[in-house]
N, C-alpha and C. Protein backbone atom coordinates (compact mmCIF):
# COMPACT_ATOMS: atom_id res chain seq x y z
N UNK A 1 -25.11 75.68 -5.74
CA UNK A 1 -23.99 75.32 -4.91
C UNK A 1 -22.86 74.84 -5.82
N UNK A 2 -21.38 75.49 -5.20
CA UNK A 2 -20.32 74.80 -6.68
C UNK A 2 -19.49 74.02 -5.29
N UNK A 3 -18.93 72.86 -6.13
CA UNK A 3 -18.28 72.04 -5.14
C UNK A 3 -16.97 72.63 -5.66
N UNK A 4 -16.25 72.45 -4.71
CA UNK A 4 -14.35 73.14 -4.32
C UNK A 4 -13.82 72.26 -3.53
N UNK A 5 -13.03 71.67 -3.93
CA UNK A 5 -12.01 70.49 -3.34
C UNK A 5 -11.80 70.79 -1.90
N UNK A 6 -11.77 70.45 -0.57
CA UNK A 6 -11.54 70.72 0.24
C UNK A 6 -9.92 70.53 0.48
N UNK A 7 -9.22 71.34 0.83
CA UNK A 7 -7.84 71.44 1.23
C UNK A 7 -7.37 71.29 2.71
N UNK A 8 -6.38 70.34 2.83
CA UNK A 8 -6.54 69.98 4.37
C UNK A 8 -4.88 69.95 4.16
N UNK A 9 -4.09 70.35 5.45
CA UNK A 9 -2.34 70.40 5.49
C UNK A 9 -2.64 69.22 6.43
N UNK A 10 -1.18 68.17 6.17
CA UNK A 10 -0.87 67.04 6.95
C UNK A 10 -0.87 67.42 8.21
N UNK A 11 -1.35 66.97 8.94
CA UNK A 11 -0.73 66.67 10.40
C UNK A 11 0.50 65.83 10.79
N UNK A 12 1.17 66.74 11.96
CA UNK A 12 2.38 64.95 11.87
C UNK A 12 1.68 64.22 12.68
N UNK A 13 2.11 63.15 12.63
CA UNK A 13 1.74 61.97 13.03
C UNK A 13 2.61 61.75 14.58
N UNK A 14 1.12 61.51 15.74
CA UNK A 14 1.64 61.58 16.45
C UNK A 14 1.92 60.14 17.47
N UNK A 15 1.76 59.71 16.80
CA UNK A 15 2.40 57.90 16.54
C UNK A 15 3.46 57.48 17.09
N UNK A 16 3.81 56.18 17.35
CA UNK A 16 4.72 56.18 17.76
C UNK A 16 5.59 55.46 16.36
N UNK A 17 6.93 56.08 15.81
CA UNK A 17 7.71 55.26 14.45
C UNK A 17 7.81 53.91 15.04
N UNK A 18 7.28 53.54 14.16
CA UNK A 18 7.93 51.73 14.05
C UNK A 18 8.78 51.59 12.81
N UNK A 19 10.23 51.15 13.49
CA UNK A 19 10.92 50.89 12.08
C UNK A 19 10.62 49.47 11.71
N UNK A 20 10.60 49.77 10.27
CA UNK A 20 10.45 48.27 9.47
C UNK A 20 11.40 47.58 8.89
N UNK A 21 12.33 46.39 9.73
CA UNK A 21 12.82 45.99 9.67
C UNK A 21 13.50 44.58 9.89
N UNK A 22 12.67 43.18 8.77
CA UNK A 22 12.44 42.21 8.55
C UNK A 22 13.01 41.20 9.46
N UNK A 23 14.75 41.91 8.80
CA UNK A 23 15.56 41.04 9.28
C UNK A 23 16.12 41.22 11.49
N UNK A 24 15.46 41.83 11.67
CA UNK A 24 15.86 42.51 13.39
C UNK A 24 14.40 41.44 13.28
N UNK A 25 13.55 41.48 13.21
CA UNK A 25 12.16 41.34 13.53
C UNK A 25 12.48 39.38 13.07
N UNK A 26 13.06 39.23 12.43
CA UNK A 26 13.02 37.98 11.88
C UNK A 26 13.81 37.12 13.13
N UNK A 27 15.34 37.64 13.54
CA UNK A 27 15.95 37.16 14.34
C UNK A 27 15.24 37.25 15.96
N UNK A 28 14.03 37.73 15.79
CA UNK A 28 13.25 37.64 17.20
C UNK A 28 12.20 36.95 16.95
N UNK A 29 11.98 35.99 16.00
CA UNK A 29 11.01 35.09 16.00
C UNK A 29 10.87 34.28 16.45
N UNK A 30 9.60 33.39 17.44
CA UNK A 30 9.79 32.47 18.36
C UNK A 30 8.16 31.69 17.70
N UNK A 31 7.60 32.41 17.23
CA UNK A 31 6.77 31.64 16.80
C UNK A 31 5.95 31.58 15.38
N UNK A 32 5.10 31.12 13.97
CA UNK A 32 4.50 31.08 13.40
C UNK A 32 3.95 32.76 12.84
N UNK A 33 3.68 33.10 13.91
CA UNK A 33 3.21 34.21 13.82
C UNK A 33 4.23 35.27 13.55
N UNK A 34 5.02 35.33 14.41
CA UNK A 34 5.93 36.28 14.53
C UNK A 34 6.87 35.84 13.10
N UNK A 35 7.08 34.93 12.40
CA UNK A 35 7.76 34.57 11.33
C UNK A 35 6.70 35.58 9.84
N UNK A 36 5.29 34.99 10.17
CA UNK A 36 4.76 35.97 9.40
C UNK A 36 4.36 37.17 9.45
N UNK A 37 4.50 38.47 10.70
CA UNK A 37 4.97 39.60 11.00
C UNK A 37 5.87 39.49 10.16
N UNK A 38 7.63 39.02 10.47
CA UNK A 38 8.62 39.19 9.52
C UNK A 38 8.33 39.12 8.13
N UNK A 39 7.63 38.28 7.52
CA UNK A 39 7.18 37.76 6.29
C UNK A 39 6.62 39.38 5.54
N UNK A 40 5.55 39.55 6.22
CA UNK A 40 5.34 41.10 5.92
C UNK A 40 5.52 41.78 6.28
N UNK A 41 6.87 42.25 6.69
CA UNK A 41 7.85 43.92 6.58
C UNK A 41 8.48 43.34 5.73
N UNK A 42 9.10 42.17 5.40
CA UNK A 42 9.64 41.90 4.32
C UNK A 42 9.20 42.51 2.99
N UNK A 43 8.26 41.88 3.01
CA UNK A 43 7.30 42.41 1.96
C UNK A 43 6.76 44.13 1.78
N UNK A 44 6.62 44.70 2.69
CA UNK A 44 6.85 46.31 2.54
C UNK A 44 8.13 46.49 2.20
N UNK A 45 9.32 45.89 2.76
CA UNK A 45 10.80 46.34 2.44
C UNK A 45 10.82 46.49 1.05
N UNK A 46 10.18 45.38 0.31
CA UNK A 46 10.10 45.16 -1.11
C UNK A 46 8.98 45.80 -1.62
N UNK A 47 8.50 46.95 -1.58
CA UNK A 47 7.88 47.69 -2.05
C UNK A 47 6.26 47.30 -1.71
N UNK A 48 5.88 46.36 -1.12
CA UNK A 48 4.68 45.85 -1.50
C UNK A 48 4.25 45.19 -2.72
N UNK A 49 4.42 44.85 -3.46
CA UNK A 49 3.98 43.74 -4.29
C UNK A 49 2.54 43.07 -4.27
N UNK A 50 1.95 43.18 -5.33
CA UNK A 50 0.70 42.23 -5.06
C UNK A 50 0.89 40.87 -4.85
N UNK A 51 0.03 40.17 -4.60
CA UNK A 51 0.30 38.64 -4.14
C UNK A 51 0.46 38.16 -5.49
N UNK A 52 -0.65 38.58 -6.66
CA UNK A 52 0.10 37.81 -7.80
C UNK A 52 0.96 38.02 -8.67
N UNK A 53 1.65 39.36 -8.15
CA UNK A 53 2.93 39.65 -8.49
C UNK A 53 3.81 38.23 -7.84
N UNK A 54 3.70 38.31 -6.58
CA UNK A 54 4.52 37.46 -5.85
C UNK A 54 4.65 36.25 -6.38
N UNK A 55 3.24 35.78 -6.62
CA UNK A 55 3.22 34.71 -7.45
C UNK A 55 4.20 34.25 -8.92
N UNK A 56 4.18 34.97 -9.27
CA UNK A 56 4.30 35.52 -10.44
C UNK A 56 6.37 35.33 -10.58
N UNK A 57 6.56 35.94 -9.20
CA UNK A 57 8.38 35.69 -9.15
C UNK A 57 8.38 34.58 -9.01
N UNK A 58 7.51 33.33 -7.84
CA UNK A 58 7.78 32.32 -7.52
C UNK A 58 8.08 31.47 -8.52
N UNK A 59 7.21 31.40 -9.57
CA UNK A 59 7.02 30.89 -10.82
C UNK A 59 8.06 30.76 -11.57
N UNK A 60 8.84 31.88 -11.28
CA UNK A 60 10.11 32.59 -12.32
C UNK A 60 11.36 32.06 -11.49
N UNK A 61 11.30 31.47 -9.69
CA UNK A 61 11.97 30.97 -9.11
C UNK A 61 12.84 29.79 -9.41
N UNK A 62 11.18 28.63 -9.58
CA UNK A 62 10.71 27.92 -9.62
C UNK A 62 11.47 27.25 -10.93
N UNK A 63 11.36 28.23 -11.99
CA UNK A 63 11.57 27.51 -13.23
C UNK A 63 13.30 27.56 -13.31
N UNK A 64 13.50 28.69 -12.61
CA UNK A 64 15.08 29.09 -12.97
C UNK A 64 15.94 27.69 -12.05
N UNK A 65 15.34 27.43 -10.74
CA UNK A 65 15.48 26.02 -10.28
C UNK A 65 15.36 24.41 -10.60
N UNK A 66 14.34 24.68 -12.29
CA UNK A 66 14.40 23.68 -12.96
C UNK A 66 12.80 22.54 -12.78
N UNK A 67 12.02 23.50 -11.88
CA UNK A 67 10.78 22.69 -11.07
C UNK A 67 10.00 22.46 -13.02
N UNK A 68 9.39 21.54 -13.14
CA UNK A 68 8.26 21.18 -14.18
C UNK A 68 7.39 22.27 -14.34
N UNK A 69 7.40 22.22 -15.22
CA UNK A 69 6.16 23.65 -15.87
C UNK A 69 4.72 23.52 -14.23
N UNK A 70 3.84 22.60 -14.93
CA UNK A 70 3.41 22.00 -14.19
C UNK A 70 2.82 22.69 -12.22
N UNK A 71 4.42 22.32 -11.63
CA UNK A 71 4.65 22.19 -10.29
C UNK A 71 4.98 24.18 -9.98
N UNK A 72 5.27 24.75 -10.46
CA UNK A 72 6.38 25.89 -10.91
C UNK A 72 4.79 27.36 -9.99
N UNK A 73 3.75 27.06 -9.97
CA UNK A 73 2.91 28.08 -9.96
C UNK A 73 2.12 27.59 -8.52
N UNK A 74 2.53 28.45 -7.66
CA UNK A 74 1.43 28.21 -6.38
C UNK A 74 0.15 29.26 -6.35
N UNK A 75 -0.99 28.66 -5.70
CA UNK A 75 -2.05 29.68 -5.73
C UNK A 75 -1.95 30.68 -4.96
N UNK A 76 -2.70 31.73 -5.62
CA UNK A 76 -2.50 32.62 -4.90
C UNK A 76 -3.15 33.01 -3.47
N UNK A 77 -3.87 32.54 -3.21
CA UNK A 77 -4.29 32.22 -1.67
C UNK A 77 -3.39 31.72 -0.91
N UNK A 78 -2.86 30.60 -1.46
CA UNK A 78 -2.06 29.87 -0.65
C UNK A 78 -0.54 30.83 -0.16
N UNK A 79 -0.25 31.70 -1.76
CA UNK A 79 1.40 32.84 -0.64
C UNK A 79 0.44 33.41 0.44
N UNK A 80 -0.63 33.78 0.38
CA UNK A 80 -1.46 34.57 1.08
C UNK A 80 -1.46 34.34 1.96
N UNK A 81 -1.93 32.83 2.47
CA UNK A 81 -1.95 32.43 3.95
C UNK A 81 -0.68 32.62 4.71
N UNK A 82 0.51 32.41 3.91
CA UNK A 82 2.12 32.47 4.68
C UNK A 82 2.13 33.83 5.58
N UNK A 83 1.51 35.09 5.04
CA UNK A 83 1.67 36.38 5.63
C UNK A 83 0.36 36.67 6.64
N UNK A 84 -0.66 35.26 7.10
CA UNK A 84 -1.52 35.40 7.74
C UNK A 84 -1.05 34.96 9.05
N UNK A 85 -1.86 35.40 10.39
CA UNK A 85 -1.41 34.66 11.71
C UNK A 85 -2.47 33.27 11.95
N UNK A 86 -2.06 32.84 12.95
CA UNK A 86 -3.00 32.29 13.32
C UNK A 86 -2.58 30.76 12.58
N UNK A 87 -1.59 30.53 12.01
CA UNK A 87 -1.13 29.28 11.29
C UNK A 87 -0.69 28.15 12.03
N UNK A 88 -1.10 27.30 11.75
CA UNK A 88 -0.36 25.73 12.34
C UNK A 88 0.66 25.45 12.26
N UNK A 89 1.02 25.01 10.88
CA UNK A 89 1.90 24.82 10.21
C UNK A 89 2.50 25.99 8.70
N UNK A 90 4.00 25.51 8.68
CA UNK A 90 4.40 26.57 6.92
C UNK A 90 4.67 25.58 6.06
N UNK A 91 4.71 25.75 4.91
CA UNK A 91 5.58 24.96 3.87
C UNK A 91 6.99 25.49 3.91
N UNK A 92 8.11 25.16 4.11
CA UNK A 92 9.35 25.91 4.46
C UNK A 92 9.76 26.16 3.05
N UNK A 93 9.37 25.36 2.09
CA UNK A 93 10.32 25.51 0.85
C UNK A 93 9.11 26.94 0.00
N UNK A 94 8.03 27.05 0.10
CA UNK A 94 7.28 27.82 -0.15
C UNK A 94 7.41 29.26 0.52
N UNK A 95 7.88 29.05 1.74
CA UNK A 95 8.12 30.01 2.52
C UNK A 95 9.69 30.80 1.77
N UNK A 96 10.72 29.77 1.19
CA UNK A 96 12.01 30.21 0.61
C UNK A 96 11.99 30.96 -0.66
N UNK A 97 10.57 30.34 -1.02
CA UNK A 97 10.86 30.85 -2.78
C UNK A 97 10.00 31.97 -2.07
N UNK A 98 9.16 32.30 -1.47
CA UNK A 98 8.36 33.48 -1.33
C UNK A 98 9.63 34.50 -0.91
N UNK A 99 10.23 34.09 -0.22
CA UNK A 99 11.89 35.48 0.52
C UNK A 99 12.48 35.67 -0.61
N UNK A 100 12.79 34.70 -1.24
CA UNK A 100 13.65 34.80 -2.65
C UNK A 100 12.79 36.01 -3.75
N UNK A 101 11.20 35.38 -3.96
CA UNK A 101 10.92 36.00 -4.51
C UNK A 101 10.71 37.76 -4.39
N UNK A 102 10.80 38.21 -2.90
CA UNK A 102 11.03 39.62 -2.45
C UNK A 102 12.56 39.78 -2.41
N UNK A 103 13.56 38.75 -2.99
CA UNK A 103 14.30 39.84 -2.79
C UNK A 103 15.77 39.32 -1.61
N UNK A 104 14.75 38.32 -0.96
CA UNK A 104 16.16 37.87 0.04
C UNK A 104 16.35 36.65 0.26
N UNK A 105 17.27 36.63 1.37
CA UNK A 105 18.41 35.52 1.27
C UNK A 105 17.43 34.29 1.79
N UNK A 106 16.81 33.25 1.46
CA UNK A 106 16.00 32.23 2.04
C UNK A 106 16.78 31.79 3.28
N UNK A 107 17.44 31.57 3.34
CA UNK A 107 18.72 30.44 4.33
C UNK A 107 18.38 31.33 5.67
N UNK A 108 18.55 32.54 6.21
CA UNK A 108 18.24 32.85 7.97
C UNK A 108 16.56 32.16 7.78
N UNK A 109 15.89 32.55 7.03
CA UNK A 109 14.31 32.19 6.99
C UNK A 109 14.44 30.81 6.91
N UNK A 110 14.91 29.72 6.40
CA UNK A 110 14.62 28.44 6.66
C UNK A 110 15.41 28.44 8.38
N UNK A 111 16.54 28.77 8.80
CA UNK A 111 17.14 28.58 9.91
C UNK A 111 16.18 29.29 11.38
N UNK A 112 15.24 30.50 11.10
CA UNK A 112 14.04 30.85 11.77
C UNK A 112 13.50 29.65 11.88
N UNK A 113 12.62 29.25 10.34
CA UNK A 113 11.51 28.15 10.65
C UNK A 113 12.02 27.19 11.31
N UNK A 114 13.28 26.79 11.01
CA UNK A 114 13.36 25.24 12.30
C UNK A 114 13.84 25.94 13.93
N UNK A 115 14.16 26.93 14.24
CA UNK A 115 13.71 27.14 15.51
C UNK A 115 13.04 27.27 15.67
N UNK A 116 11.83 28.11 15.03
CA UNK A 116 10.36 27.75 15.61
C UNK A 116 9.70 26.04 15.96
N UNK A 117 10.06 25.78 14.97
CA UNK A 117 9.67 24.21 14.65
C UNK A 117 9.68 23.59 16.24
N UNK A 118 10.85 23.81 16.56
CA UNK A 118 11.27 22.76 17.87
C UNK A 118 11.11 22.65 18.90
């Protein structure tokens, strides 16, 4: 028996498009959850990134802001949880350097989190 790659043509997809789009999705946030939905299309917007990539900008945020060697490196579990549901609470300033670190403007994302907040 000789094995031969099996060849298969795409199908389209008969799906429904979801556009991905952070900032529409961000300004409809009402809760925790829905902030971290936004959190990750953000994060597809920005190519996807590994988390310790992500890490990795925060760090580079962090220092360019002047934070102590030290203070400058969050774990990587911890960006992790920000893009999870099911959350209580965020760190807002963790939540800024994480937008920053993809790429965008922190300030609507802190102005989200305190409407959720309230």
């Amino acid at each position: 028996m000789t094995w031969s790659p099996i060849r298969t043509t795409a199908a389209p997809c008969s799906c429904r498009a979801v556009e991905v789009n952070s900032a529409a999705t961000l300004a409809r946030s009402h809760s925790l959850d829905a902030l971290a939905e936004s959190l990750t299309l953000l994060r597809q917007e920005a190519g996807s990134p590994s988390y310790s990539t992500i890490v990795r900008r925060i760090s580079s945020v962090r220092a360019a802001r002047g934070v102590p060697a030290g203070e400058r490196t969050p774990g990587r579990i911890t960006v992790y949880d920000c893009f999870r549901s099911g959350r209580q609470r965020l760190d807002v300033e963790l939540l800024s350097d994480i937008v920053q670190a993809l790429g965008a403007d922190p300030g609507p994302w802190r102005r989200a989190y305190r409407a959720v907040c309230r």
